[in-house]
C-alpha atoms as a PDB file:
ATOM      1  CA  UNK A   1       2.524  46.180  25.468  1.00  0.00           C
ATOM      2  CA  UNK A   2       5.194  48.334  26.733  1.00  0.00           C
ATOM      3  CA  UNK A   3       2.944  51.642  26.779  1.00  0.00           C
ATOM      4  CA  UNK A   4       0.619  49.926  28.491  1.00  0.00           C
ATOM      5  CA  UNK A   5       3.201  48.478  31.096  1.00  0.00           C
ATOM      6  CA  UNK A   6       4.292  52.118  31.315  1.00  0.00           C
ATOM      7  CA  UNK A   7       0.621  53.012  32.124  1.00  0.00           C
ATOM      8  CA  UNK A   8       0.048  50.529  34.914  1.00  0.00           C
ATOM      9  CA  UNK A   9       3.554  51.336  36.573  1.00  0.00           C
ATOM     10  CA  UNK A  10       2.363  55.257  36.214  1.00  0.00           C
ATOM     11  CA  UNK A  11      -1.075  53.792  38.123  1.00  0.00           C
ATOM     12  CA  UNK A  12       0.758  51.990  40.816  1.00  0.00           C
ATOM     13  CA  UNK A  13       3.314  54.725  41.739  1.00  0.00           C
ATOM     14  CA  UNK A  14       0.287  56.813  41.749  1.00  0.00           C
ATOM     15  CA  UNK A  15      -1.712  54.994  44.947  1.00  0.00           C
ATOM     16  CA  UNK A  16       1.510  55.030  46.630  1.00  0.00           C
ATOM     17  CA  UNK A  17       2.890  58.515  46.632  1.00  0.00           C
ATOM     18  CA  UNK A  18      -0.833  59.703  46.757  1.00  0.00           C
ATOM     19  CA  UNK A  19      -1.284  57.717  49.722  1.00  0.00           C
ATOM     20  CA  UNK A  20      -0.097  59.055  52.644  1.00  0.00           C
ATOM     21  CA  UNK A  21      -1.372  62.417  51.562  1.00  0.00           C
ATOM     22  CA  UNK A  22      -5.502  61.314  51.605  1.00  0.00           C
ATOM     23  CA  UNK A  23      -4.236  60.563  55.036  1.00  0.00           C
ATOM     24  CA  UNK A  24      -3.404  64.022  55.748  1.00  0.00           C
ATOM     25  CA  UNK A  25      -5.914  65.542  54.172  1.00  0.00           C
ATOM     26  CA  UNK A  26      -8.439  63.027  56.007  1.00  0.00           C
ATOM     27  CA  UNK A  27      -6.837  64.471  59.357  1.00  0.00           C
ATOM     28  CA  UNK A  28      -6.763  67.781  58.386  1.00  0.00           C
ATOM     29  CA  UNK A  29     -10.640  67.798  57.531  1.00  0.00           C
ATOM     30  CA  UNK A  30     -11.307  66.251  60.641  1.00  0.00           C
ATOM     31  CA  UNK A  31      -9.348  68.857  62.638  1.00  0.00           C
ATOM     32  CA  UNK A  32     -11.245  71.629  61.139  1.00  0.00           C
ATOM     33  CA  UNK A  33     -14.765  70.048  61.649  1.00  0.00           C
ATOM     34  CA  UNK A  34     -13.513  69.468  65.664  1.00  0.00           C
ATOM     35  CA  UNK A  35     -12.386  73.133  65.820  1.00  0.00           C
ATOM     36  CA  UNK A  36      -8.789  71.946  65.881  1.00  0.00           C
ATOM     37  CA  UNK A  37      -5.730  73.155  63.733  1.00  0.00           C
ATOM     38  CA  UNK A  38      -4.606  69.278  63.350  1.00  0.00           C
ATOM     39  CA  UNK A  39      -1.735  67.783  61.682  1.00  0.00           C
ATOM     40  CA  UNK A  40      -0.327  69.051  58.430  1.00  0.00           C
ATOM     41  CA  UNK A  41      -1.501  67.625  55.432  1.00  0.00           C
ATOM     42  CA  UNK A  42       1.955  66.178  54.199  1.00  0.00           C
ATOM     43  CA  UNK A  43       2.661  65.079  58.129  1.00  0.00           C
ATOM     44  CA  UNK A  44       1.820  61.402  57.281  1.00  0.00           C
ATOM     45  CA  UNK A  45       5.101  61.677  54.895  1.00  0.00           C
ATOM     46  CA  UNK A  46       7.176  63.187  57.750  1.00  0.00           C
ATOM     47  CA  UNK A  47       5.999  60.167  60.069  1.00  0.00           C
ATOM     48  CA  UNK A  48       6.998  57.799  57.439  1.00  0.00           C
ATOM     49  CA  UNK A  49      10.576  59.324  57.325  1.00  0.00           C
ATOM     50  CA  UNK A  50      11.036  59.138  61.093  1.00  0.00           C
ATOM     51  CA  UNK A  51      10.063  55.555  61.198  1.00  0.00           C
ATOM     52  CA  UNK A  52      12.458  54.670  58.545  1.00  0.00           C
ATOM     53  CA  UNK A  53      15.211  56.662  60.722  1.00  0.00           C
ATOM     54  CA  UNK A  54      14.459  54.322  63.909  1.00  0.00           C
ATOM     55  CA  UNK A  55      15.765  50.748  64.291  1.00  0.00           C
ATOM     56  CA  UNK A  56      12.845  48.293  64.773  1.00  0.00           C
ATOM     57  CA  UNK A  57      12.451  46.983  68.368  1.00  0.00           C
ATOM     58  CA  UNK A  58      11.376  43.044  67.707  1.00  0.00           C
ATOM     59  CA  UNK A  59      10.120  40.744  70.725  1.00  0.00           C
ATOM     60  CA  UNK A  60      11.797  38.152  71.798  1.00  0.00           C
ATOM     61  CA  UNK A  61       8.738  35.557  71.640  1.00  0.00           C
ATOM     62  CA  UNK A  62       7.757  36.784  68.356  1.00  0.00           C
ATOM     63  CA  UNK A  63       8.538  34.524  65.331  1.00  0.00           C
ATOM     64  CA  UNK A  64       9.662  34.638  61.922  1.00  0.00           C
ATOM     65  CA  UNK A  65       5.141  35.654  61.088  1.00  0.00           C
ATOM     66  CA  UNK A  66       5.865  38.707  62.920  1.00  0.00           C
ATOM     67  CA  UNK A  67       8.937  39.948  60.521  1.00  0.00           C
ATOM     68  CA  UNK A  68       7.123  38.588  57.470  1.00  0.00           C
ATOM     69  CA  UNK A  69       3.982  40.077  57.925  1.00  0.00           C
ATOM     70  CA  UNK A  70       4.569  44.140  57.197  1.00  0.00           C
ATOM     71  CA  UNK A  71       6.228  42.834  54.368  1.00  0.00           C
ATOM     72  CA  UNK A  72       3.422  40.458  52.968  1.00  0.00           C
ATOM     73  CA  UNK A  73       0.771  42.926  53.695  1.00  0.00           C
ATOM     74  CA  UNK A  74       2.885  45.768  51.999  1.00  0.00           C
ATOM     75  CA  UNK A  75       3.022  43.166  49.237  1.00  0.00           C
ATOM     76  CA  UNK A  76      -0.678  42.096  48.769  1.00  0.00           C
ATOM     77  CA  UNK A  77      -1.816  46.060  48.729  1.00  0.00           C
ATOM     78  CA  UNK A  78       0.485  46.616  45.697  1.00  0.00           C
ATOM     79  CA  UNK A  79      -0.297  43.660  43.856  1.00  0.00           C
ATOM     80  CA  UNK A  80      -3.916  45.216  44.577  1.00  0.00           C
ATOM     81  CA  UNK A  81      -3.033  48.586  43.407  1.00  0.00           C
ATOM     82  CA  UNK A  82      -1.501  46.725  40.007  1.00  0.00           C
ATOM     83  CA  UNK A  83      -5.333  44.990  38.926  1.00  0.00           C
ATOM     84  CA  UNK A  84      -7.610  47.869  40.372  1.00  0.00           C
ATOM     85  CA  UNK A  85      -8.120  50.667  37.715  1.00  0.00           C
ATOM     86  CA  UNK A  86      -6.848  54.012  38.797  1.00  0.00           C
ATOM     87  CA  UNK A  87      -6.732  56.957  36.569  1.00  0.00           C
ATOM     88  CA  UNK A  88      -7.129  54.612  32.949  1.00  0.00           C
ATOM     89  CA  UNK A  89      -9.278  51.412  32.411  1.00  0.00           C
ATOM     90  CA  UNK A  90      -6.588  49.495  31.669  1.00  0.00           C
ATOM     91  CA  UNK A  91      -4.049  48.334  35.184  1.00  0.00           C
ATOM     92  CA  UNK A  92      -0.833  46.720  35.060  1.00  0.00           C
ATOM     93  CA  UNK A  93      -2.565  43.185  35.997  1.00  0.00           C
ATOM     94  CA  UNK A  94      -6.080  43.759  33.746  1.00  0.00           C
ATOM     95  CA  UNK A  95      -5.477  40.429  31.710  1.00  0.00           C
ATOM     96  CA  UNK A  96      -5.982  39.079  35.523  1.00  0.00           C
ATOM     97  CA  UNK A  97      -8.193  41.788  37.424  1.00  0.00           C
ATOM     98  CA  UNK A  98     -10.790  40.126  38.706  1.00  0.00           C
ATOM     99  CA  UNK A  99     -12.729  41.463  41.704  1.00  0.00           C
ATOM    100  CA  UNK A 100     -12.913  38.072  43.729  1.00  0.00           C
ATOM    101  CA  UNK A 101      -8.478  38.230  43.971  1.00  0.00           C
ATOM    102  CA  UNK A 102      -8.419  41.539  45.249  1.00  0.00           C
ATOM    103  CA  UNK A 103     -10.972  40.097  48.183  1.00  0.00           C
ATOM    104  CA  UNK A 104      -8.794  37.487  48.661  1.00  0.00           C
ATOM    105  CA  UNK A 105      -5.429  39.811  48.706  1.00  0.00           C
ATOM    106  CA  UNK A 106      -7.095  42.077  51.379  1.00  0.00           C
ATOM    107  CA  UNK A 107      -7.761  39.016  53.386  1.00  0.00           C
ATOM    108  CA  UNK A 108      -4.801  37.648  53.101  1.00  0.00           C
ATOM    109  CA  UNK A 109      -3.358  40.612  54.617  1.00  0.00           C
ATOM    110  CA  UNK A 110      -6.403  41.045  57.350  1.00  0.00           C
ATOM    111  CA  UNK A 111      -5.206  37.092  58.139  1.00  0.00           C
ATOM    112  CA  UNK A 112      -0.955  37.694  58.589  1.00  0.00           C
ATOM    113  CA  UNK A 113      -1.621  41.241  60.210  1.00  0.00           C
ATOM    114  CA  UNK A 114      -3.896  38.976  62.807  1.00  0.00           C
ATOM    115  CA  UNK A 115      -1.646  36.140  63.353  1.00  0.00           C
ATOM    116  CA  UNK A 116       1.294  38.670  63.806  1.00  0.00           C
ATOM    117  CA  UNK A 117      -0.799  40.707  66.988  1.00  0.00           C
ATOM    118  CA  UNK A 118      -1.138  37.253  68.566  1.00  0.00           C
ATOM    119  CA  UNK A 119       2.475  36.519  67.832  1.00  0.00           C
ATOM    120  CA  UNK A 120       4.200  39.478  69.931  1.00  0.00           C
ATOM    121  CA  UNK A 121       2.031  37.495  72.879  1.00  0.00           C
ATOM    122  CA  UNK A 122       0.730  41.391  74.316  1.00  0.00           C
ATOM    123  CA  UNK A 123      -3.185  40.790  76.040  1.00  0.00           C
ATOM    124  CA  UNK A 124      -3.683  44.177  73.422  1.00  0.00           C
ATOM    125  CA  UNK A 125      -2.017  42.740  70.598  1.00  0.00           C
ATOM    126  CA  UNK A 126      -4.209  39.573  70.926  1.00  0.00           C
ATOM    127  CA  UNK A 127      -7.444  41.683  71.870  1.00  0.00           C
ATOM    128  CA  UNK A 128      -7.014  43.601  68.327  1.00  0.00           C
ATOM    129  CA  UNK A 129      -6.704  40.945  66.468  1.00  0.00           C
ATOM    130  CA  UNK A 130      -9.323  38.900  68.522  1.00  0.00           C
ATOM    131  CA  UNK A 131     -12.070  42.115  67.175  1.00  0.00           C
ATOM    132  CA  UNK A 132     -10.653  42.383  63.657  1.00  0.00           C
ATOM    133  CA  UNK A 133     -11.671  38.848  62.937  1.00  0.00           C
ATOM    134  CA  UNK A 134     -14.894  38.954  64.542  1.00  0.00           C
ATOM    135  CA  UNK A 135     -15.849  42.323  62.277  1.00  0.00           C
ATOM    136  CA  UNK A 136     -14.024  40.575  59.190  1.00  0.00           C
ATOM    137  CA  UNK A 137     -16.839  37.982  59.561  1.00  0.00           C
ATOM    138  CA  UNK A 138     -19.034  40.300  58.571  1.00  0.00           C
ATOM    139  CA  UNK A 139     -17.638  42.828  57.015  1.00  0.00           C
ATOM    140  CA  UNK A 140     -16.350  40.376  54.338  1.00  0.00           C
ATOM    141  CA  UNK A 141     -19.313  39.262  52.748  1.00  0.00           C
ATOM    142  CA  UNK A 142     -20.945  42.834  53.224  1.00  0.00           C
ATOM    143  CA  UNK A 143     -17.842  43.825  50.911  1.00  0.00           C
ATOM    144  CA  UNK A 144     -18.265  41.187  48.518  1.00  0.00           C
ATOM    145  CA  UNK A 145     -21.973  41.672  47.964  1.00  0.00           C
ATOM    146  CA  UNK A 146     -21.608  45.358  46.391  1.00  0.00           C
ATOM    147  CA  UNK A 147     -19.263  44.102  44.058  1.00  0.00           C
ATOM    148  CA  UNK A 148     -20.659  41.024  42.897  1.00  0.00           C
ATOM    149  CA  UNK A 149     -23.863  43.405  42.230  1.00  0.00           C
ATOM    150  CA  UNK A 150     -21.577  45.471  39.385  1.00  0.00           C
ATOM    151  CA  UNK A 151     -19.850  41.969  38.035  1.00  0.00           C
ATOM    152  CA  UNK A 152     -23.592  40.930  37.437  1.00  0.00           C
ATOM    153  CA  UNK A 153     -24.892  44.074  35.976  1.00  0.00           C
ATOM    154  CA  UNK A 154     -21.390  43.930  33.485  1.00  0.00           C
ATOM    155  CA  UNK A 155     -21.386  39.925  32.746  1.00  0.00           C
ATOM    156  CA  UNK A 156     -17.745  40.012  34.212  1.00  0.00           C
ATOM    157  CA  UNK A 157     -15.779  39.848  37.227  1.00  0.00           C
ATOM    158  CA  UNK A 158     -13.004  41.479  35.647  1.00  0.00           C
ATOM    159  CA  UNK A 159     -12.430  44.690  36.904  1.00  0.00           C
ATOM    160  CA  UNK A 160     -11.352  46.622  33.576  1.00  0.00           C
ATOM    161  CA  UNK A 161     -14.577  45.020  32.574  1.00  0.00           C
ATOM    162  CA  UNK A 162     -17.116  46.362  34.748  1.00  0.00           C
ATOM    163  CA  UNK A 163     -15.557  49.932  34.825  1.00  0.00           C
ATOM    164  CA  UNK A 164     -15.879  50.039  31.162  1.00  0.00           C
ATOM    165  CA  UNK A 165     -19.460  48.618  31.060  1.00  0.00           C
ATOM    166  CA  UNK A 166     -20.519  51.364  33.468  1.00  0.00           C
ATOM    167  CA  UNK A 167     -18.926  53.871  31.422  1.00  0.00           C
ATOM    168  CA  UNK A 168     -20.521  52.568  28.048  1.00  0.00           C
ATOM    169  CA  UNK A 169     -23.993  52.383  30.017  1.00  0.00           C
ATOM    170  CA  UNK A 170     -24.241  56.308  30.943  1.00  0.00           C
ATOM    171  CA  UNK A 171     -26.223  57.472  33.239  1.00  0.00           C
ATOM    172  CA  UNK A 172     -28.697  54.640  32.717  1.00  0.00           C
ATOM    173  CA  UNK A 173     -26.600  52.498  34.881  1.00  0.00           C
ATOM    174  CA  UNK A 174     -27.807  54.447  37.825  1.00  0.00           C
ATOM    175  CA  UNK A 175     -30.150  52.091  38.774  1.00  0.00           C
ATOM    176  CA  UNK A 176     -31.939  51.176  42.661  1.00  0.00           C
ATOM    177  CA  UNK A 177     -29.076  48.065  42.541  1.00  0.00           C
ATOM    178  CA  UNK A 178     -26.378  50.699  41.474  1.00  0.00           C
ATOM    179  CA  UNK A 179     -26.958  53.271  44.395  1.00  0.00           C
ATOM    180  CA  UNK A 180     -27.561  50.828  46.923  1.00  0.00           C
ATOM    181  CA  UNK A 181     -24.430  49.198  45.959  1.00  0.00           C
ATOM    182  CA  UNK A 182     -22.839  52.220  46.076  1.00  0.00           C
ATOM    183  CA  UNK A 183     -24.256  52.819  49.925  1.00  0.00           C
ATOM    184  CA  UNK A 184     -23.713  49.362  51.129  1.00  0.00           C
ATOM    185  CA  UNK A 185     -19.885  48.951  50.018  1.00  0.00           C
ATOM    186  CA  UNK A 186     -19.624  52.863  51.440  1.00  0.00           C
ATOM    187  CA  UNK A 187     -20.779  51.418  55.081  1.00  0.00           C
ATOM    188  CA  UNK A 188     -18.131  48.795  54.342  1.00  0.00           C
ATOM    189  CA  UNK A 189     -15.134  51.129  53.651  1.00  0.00           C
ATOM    190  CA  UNK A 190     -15.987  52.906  56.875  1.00  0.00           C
ATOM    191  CA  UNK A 191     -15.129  49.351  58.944  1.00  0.00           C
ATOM    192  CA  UNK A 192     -12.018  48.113  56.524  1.00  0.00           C
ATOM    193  CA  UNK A 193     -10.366  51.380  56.713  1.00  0.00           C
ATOM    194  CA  UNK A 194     -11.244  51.553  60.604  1.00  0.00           C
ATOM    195  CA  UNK A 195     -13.208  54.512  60.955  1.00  0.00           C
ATOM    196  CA  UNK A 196     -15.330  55.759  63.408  1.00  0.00           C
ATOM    197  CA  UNK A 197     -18.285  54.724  64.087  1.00  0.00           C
ATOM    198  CA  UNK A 198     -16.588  50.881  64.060  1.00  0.00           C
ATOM    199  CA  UNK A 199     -12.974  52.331  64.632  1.00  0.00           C
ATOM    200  CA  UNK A 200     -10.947  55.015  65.686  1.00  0.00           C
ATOM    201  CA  UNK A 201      -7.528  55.448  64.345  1.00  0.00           C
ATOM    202  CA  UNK A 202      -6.408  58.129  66.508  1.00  0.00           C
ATOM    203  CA  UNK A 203      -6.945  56.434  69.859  1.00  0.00           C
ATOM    204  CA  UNK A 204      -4.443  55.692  72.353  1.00  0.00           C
ATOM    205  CA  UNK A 205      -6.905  53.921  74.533  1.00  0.00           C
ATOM    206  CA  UNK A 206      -5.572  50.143  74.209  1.00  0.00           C
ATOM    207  CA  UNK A 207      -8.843  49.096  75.449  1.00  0.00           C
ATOM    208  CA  UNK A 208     -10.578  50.538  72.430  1.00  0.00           C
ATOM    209  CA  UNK A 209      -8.280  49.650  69.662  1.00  0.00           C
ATOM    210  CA  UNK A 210      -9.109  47.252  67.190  1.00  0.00           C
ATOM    211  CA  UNK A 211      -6.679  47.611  63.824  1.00  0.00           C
ATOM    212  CA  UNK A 212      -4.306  50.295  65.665  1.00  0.00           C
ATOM    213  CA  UNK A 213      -4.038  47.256  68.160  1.00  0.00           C
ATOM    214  CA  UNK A 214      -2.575  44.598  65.691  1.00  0.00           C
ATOM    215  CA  UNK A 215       0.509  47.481  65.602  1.00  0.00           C
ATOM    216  CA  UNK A 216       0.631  48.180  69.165  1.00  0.00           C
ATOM    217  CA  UNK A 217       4.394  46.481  68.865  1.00  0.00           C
ATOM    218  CA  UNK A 218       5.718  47.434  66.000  1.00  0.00           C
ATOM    219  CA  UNK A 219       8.492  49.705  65.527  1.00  0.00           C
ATOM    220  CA  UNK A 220      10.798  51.398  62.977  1.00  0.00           C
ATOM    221  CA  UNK A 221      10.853  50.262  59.640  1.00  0.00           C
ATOM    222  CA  UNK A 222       8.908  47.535  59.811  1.00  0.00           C
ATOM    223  CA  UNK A 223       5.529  50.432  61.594  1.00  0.00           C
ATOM    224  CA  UNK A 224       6.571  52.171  58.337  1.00  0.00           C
ATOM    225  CA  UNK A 225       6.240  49.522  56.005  1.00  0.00           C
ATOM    226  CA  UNK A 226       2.566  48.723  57.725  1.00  0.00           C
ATOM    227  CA  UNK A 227       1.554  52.697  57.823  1.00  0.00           C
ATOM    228  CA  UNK A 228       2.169  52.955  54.001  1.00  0.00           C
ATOM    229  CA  UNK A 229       0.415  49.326  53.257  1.00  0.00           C
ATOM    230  CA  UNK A 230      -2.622  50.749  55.407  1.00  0.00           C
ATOM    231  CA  UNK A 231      -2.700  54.089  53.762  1.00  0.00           C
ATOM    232  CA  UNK A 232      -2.607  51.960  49.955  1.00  0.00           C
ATOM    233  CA  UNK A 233      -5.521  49.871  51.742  1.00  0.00           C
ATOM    234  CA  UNK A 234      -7.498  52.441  52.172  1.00  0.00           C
ATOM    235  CA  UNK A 235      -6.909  54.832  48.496  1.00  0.00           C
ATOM    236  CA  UNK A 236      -7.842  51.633  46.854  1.00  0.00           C
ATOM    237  CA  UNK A 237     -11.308  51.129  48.864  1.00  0.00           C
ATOM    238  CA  UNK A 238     -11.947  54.101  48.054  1.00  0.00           C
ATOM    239  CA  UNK A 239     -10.968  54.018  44.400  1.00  0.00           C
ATOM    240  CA  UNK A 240     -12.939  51.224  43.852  1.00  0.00           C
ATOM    241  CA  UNK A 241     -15.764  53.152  45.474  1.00  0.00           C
ATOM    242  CA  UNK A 242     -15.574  56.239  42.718  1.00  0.00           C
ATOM    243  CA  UNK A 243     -14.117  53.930  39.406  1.00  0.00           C
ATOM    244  CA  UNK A 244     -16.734  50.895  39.757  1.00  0.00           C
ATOM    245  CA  UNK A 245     -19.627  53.390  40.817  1.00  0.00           C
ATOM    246  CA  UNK A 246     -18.874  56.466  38.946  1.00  0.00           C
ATOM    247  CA  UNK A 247     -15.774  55.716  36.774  1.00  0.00           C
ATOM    248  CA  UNK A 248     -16.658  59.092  34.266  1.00  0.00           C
ATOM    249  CA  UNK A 249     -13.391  60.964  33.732  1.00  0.00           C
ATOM    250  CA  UNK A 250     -11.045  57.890  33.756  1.00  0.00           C
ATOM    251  CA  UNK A 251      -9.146  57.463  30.599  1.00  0.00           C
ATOM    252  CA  UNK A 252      -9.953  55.362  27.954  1.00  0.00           C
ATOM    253  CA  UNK A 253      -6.858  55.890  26.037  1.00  0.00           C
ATOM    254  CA  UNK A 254      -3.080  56.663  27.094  1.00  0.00           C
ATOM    255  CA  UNK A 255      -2.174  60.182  26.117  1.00  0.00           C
ATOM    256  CA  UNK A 256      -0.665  61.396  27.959  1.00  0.00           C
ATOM    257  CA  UNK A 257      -3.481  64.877  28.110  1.00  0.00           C
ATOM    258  CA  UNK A 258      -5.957  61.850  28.742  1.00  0.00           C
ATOM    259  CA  UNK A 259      -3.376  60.080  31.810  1.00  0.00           C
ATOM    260  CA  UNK A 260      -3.502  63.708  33.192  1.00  0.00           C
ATOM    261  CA  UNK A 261      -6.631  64.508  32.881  1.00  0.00           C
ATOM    262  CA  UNK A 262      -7.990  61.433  34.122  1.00  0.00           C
ATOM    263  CA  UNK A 263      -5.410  62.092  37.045  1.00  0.00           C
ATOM    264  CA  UNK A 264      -6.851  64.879  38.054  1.00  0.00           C
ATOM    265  CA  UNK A 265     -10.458  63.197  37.969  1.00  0.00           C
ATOM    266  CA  UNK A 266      -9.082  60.272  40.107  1.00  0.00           C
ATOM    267  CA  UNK A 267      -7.852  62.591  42.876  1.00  0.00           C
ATOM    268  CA  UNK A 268     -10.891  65.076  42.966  1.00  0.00           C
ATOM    269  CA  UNK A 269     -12.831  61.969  43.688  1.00  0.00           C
ATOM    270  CA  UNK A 270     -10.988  60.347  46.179  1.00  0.00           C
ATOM    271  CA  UNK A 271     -10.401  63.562  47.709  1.00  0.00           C
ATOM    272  CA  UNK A 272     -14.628  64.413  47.675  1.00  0.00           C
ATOM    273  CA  UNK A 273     -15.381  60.585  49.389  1.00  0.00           C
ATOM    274  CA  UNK A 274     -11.926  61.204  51.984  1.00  0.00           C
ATOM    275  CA  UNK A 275     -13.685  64.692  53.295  1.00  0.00           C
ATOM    276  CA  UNK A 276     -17.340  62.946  53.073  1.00  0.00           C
ATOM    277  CA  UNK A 277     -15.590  59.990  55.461  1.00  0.00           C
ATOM    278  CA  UNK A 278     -14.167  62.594  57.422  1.00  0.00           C
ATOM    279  CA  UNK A 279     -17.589  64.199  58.275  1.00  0.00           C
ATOM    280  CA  UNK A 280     -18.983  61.095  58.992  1.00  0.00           C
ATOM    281  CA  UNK A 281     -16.279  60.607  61.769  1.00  0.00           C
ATOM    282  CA  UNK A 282     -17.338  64.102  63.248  1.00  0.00           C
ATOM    283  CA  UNK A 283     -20.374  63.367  62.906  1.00  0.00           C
ATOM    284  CA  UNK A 284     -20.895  60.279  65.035  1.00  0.00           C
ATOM    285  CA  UNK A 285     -20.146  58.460  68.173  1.00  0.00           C
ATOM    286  CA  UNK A 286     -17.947  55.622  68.140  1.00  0.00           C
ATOM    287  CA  UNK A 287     -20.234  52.484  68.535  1.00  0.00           C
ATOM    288  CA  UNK A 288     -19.997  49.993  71.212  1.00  0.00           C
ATOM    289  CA  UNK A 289     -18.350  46.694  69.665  1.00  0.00           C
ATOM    290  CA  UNK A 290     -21.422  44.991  70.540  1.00  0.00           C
ATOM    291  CA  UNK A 291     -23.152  47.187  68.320  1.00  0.00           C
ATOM    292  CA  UNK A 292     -21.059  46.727  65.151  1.00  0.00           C
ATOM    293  CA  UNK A 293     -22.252  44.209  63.843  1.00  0.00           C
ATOM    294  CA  UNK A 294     -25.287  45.354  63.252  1.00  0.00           C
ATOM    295  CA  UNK A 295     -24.354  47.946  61.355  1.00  0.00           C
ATOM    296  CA  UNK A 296     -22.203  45.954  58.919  1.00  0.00           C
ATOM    297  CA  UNK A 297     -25.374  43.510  58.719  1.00  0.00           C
ATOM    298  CA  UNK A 298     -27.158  46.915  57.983  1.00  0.00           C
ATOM    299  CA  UNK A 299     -25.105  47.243  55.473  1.00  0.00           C
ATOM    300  CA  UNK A 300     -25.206  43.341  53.880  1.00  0.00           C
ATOM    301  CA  UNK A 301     -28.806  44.078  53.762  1.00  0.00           C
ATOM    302  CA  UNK A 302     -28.442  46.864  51.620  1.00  0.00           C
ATOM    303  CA  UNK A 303     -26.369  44.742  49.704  1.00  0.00           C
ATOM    304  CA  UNK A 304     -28.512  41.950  49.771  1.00  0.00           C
ATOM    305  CA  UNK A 305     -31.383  44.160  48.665  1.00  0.00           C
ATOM    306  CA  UNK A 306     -29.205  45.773  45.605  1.00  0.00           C
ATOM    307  CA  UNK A 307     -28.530  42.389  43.918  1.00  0.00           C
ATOM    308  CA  UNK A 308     -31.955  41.021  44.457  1.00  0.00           C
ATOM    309  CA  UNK A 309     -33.334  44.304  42.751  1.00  0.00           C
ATOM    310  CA  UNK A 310     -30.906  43.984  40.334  1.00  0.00           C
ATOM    311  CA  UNK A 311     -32.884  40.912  39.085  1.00  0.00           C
ATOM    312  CA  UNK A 312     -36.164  41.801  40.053  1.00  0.00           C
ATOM    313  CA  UNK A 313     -36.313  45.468  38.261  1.00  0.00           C
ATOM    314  CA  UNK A 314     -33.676  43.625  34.996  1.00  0.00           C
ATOM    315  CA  UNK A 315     -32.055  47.416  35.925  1.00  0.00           C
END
């Protein structure tokens, strides 16, 4: 019990030092598509130590959900990081890893990270938080859809569970419901982690802000408690996009030449779908928010169509 409790604390430090830096290199690959030299990789950590150095500047008609709420959402993406595997099949949390908490912890920190941009009472603060709810509406059960597909195709919801069902299927898991899965919850991670074509994180256009305008008025330690809770949010989206999918190379045993090696695995393919998500962003436009919605119901379709299949083909 304590190896294994050694194992999921290994996991957990893992998403968070490892973090910040997908960040970077995110940025990075983005400058170099745009013809830019960008950002340093490692500058998300150097951002993170200058918030910390600065005091945090608090309204005075903001209440006690304000403070609360980069703590809460710091807290919801770690207990997250302890049920989702990472680099082994077992997590800190597997006896309780089930796919339909770690909805509900994301939403729970969608909900106080909404309620606290009303809070600060700013028209931009209220505006962000105004469009994250209407795209949650979608984007919710378009995430949900994906992963119920794998939970059927396993007989579990538990997340240790599916990832080791895949694994024992081979390559014959790679069925039409598998791929389209796969594509569906992809179209997904570009809205939760607030990426163009839905998003775009680097704006300073108030008017076009939609997470970045939840944060508008936060400041100091409490903008670097919500940086390093958004940079967790997004690692495990995309972890759960390569170890539900395609979880070869994660360890089913905890050697420690298995831990590492199934390290390295985990960050080549998190590093492979951060670049792809990068492109994507060069690649495209940002949408009108009228248009958004269809492309998350695009994608809920695809879902839609990959658990029907799923039944139709017995694949």
């Amino acid at each position: 019990m304590l190896r294994e409790a050694a194992v999921g604390a290994y996991q957990m430090l893992l998403i968070v030092l490892f973090a910040p830096l997908l960040t970077g290199i995110i940025k990075k690959t983005k400058a170099f598509f745009q013809t830019r030299k960008g950002p340093r990789v490692f500058q998300p950590y150097y951002d993170l130590y200058k918030y910390m150095q600065k005091e945090s500047v608090v309204s005075e008609h903001a209440s006690w959900i304000f403070r609360v709420t980069p703590h809460i959402y710091l807290a919801s993406m770690l207990t997250a990081a302890a049920i989702v595997p990472v680099v082994a099949t077992k997590s800190f949390l597997d006896f309780t890893g089930d796919l339909i908490l770690i909805i509900y912890l994301f939403a729970l920190a969608r909900f106080f990270l909404a309620l606290a941009g009303l809070d600060a009472g700013s028209a931009f603060g209220g505006m962000g938080s105004s469009r994250e709810m209407a795209v949650a509406a979608i984007s919710e059960p378009a995430f949900m859809l994906p992963l119920f597909t794998m939970a059927v195709a396993a007989g579990t919801t538990n997340l240790t569970g599916i990832v080791e069902s895949v694994i024992n299927g081979g390559e014959g898991v790679l069925t039409l419901a598998h791929l389209m899965s796969f594509v569906a919850l992809f179209i997904v991670a570009v809205a939760e982690t607030g990426r163009i074509p839905v998003d775009n994180p680097d704006t300073h256009l108030e008017l076009t802000m939609i997470h970045e305008g939840m944060m508008l008025e936060y400041s100091g330690k409490n903008l670097a408690l919500l940086s390093v809770a958004v940079s967790i949010k997004q690692l495990l989206i995309f972890t759960l996009l390569v170890n539900i999918f395609f979880p070869w190379g994660i360890a089913s045993a905890f050697g420690i030449g298995a831990l590492i090696f199934g390290s390295l695995v985990f960050i080549l393919k998190v590093t492979v779908i951060g670049i792809i998500m990068a492109i994507v962003e060069t690649s495209f436009a940002k949408t009108r928010l009228f248009k958004v919605p269809d492309l998350l119901l695009g994608s809920f379709f695809i879902g839609l169509i990959g658990l029907v299949s799923k039944f139709v083909f017995r694949g």
